[in-house]
PDB file of N, CA and C in Angstrom:
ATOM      1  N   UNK A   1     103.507 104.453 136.250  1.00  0.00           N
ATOM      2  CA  UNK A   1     103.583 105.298 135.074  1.00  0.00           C
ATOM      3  C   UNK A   1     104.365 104.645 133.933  1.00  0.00           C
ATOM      4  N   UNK A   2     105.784 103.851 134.231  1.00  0.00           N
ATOM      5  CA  UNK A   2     106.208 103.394 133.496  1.00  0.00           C
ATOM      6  C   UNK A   2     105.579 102.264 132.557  1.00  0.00           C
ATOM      7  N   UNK A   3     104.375 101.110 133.177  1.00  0.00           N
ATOM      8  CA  UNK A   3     104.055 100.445 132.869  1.00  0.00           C
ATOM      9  C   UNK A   3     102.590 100.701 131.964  1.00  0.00           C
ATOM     10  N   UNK A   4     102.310 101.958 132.214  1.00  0.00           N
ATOM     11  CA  UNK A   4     101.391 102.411 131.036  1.00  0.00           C
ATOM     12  C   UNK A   4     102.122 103.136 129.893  1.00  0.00           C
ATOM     13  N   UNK A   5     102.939 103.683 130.012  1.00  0.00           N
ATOM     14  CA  UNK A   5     103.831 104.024 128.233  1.00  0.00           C
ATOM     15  C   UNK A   5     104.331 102.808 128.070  1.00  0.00           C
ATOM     16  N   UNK A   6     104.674 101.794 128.824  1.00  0.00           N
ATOM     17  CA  UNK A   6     105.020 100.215 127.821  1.00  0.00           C
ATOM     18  C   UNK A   6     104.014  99.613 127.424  1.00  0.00           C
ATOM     19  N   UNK A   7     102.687  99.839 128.216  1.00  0.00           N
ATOM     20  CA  UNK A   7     101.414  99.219 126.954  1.00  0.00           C
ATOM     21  C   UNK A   7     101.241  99.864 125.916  1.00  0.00           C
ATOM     22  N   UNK A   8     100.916 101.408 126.045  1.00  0.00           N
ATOM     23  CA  UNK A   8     100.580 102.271 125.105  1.00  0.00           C
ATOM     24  C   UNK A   8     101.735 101.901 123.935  1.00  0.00           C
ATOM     25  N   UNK A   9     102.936 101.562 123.936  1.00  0.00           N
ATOM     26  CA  UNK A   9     103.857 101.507 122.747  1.00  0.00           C
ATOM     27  C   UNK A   9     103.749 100.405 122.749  1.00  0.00           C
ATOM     28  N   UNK A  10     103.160  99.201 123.603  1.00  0.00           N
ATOM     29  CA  UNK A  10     103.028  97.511 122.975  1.00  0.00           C
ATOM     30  C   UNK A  10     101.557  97.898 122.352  1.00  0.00           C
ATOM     31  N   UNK A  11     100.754  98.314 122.182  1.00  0.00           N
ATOM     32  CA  UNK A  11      99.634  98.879 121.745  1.00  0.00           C
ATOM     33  C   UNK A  11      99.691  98.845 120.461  1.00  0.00           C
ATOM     34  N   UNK A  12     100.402 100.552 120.291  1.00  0.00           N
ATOM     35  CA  UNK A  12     100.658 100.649 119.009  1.00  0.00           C
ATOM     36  C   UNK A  12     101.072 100.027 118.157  1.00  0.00           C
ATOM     37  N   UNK A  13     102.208  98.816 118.472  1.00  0.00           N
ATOM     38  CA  UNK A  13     103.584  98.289 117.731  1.00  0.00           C
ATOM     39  C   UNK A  13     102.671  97.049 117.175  1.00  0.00           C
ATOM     40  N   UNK A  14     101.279  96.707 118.086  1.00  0.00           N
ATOM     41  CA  UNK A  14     100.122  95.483 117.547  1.00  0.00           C
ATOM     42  C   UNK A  14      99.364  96.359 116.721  1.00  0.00           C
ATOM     43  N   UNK A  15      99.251  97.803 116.820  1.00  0.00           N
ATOM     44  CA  UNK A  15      98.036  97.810 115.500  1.00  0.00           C
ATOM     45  C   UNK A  15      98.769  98.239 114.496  1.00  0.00           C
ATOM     46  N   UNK A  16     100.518  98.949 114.757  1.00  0.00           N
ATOM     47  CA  UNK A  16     101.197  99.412 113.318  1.00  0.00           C
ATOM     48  C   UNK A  16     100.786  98.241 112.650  1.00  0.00           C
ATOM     49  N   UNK A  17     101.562  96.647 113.182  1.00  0.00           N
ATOM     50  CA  UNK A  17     101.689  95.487 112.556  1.00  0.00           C
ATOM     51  C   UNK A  17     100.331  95.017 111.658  1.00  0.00           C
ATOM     52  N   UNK A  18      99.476  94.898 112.456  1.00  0.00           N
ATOM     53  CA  UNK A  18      98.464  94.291 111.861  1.00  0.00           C
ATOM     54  C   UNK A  18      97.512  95.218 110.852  1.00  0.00           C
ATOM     55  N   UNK A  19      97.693  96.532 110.618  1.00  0.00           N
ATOM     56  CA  UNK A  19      97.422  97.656 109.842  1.00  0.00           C
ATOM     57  C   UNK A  19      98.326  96.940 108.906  1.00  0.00           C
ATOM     58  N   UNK A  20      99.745  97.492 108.891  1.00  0.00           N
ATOM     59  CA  UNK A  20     100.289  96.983 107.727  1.00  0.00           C
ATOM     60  C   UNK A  20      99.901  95.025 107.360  1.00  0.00           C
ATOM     61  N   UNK A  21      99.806  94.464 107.662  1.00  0.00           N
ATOM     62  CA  UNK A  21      99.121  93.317 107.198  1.00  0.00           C
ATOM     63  C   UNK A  21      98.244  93.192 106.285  1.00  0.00           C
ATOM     64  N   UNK A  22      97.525  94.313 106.874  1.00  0.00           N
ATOM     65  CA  UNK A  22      96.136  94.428 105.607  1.00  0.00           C
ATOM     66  C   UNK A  22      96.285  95.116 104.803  1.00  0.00           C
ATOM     67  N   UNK A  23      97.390  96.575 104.693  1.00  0.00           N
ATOM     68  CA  UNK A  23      97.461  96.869 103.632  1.00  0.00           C
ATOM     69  C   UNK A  23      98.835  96.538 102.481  1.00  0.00           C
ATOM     70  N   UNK A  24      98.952  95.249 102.847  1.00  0.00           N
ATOM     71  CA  UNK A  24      99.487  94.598 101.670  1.00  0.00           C
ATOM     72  C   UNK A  24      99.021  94.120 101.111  1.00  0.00           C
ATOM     73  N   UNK A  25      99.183  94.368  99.346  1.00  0.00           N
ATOM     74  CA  UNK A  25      98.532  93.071  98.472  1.00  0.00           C
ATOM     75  C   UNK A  25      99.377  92.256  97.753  1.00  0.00           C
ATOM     76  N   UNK A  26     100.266  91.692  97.961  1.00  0.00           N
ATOM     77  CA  UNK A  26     100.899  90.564  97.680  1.00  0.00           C
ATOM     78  C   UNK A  26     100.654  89.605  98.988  1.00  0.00           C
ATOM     79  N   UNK A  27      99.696  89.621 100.056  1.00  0.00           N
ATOM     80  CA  UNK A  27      99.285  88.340 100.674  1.00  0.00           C
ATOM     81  C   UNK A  27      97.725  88.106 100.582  1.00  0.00           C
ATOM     82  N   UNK A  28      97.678  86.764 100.574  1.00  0.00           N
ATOM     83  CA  UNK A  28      95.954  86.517 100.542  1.00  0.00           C
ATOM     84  C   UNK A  28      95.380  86.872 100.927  1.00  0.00           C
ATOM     85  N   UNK A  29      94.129  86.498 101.244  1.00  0.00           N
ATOM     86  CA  UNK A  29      92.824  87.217 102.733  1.00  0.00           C
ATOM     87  C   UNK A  29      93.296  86.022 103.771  1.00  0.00           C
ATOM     88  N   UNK A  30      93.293  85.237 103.547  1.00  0.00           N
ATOM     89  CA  UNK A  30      93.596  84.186 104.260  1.00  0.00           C
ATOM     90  C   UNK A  30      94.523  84.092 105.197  1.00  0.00           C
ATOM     91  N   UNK A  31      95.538  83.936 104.858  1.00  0.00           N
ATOM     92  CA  UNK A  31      97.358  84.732 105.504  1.00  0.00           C
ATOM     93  C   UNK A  31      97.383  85.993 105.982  1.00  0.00           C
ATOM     94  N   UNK A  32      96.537  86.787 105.814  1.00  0.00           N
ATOM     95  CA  UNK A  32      96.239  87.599 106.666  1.00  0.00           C
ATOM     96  C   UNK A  32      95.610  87.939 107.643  1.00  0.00           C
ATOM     97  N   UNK A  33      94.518  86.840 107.452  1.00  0.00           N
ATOM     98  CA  UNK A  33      94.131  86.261 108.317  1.00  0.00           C
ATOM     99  C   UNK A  33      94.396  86.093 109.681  1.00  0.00           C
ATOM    100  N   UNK A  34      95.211  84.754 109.445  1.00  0.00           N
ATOM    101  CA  UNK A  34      96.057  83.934 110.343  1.00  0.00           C
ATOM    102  C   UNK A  34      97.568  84.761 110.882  1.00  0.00           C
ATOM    103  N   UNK A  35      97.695  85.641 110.269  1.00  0.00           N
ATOM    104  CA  UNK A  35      98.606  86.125 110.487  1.00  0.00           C
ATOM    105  C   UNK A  35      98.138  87.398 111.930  1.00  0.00           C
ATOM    106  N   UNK A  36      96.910  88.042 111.745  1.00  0.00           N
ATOM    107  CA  UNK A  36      96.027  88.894 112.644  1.00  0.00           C
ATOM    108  C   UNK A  36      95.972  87.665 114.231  1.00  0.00           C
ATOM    109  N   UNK A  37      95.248  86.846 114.146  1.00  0.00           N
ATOM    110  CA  UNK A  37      94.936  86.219 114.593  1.00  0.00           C
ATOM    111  C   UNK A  37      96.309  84.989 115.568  1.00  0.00           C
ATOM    112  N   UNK A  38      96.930  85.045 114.726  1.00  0.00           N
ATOM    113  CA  UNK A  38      98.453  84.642 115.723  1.00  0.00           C
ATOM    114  C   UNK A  38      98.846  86.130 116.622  1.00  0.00           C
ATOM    115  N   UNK A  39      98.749  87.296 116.214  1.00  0.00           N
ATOM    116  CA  UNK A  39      99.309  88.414 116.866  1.00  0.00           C
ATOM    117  C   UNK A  39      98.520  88.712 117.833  1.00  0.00           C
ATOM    118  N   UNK A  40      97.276  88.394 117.725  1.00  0.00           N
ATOM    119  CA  UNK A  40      95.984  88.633 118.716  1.00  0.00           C
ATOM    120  C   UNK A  40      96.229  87.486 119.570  1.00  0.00           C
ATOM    121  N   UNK A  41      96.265  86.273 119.154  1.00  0.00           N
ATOM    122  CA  UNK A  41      95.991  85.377 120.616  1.00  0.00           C
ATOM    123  C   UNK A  41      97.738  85.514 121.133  1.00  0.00           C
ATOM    124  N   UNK A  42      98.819  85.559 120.686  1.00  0.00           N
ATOM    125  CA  UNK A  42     100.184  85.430 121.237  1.00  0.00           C
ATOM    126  C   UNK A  42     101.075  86.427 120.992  1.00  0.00           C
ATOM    127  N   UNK A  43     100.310  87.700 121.424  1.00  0.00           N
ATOM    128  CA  UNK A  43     101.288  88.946 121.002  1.00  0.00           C
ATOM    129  C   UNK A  43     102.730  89.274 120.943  1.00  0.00           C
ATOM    130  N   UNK A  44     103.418  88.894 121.305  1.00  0.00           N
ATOM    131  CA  UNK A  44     104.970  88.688 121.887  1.00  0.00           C
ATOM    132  C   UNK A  44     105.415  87.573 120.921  1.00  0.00           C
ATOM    133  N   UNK A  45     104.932  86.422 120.988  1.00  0.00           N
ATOM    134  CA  UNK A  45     105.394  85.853 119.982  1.00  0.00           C
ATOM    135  C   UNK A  45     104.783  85.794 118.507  1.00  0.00           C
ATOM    136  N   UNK A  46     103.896  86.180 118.229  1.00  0.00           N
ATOM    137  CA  UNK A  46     103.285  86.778 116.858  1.00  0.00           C
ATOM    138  C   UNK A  46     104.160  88.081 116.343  1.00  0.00           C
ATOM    139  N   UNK A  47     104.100  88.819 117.086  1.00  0.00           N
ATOM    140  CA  UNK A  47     104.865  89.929 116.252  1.00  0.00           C
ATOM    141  C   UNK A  47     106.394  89.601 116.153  1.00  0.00           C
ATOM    142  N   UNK A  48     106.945  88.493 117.146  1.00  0.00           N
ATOM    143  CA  UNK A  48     108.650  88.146 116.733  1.00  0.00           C
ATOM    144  C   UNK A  48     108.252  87.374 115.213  1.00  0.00           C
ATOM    145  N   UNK A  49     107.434  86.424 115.197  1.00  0.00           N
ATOM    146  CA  UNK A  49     106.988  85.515 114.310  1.00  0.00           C
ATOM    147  C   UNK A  49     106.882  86.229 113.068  1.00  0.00           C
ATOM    148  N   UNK A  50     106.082  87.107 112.884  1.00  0.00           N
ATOM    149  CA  UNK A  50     105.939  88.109 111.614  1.00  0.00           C
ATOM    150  C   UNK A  50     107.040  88.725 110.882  1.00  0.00           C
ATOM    151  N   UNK A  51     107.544  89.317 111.898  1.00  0.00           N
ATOM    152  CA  UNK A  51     109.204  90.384 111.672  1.00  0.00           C
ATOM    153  C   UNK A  51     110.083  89.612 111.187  1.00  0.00           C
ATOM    154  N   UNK A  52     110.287  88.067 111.597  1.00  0.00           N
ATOM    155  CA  UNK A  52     111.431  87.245 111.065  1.00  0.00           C
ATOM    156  C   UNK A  52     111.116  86.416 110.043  1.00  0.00           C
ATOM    157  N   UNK A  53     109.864  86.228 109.916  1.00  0.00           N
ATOM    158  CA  UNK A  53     109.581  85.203 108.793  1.00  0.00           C
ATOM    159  C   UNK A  53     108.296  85.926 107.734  1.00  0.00           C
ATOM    160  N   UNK A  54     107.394  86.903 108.005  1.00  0.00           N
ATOM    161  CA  UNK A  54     106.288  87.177 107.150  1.00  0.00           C
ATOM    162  C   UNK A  54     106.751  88.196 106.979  1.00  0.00           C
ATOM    163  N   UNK A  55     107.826  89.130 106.977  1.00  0.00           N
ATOM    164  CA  UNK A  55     107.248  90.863 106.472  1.00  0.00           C
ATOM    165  C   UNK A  55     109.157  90.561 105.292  1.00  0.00           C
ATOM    166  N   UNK A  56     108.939  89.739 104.469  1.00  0.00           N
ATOM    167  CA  UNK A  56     109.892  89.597 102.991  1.00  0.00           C
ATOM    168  C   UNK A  56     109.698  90.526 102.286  1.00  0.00           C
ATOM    169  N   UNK A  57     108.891  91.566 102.748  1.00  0.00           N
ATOM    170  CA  UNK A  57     108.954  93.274 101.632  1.00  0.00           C
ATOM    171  C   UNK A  57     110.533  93.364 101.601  1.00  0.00           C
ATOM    172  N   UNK A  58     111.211  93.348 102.727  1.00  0.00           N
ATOM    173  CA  UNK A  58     112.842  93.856 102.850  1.00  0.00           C
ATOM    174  C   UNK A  58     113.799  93.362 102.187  1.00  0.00           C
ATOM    175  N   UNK A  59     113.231  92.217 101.550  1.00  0.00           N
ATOM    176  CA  UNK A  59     114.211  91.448 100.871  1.00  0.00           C
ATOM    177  C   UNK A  59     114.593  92.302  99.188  1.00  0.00           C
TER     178      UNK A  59
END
């Protein structure tokens, strides 16, 4: 049981991310791209990858 509410919230936490990806427009089609596509093939490390270096809205 436990290990299906940790997919279901690793689930979500890949399509919040990559939802918000696309609806930014201060990045290309391109970089968004690649940015989908790193989170899809290396989920765990795509979404650390994003949070620390691609999502500079916070700045």
């Amino acid at each position: 049981m436990p290990i299906l509410l940790l997919t279901i919230l690793w689930l979500a936490a890949i399509t919040y991310t990559i939802k918000g990806i696309f609806e930014r427009k201060d990045m290309e089609q391109n970089t968004q791209l690649l940015w989908t596509i790193l989170i899809v093939v290396a989920p765990v490390l795509g979404l650390i990858i994003y949070y620390v270096f691609g999502d500079n809205r916070r700045e």
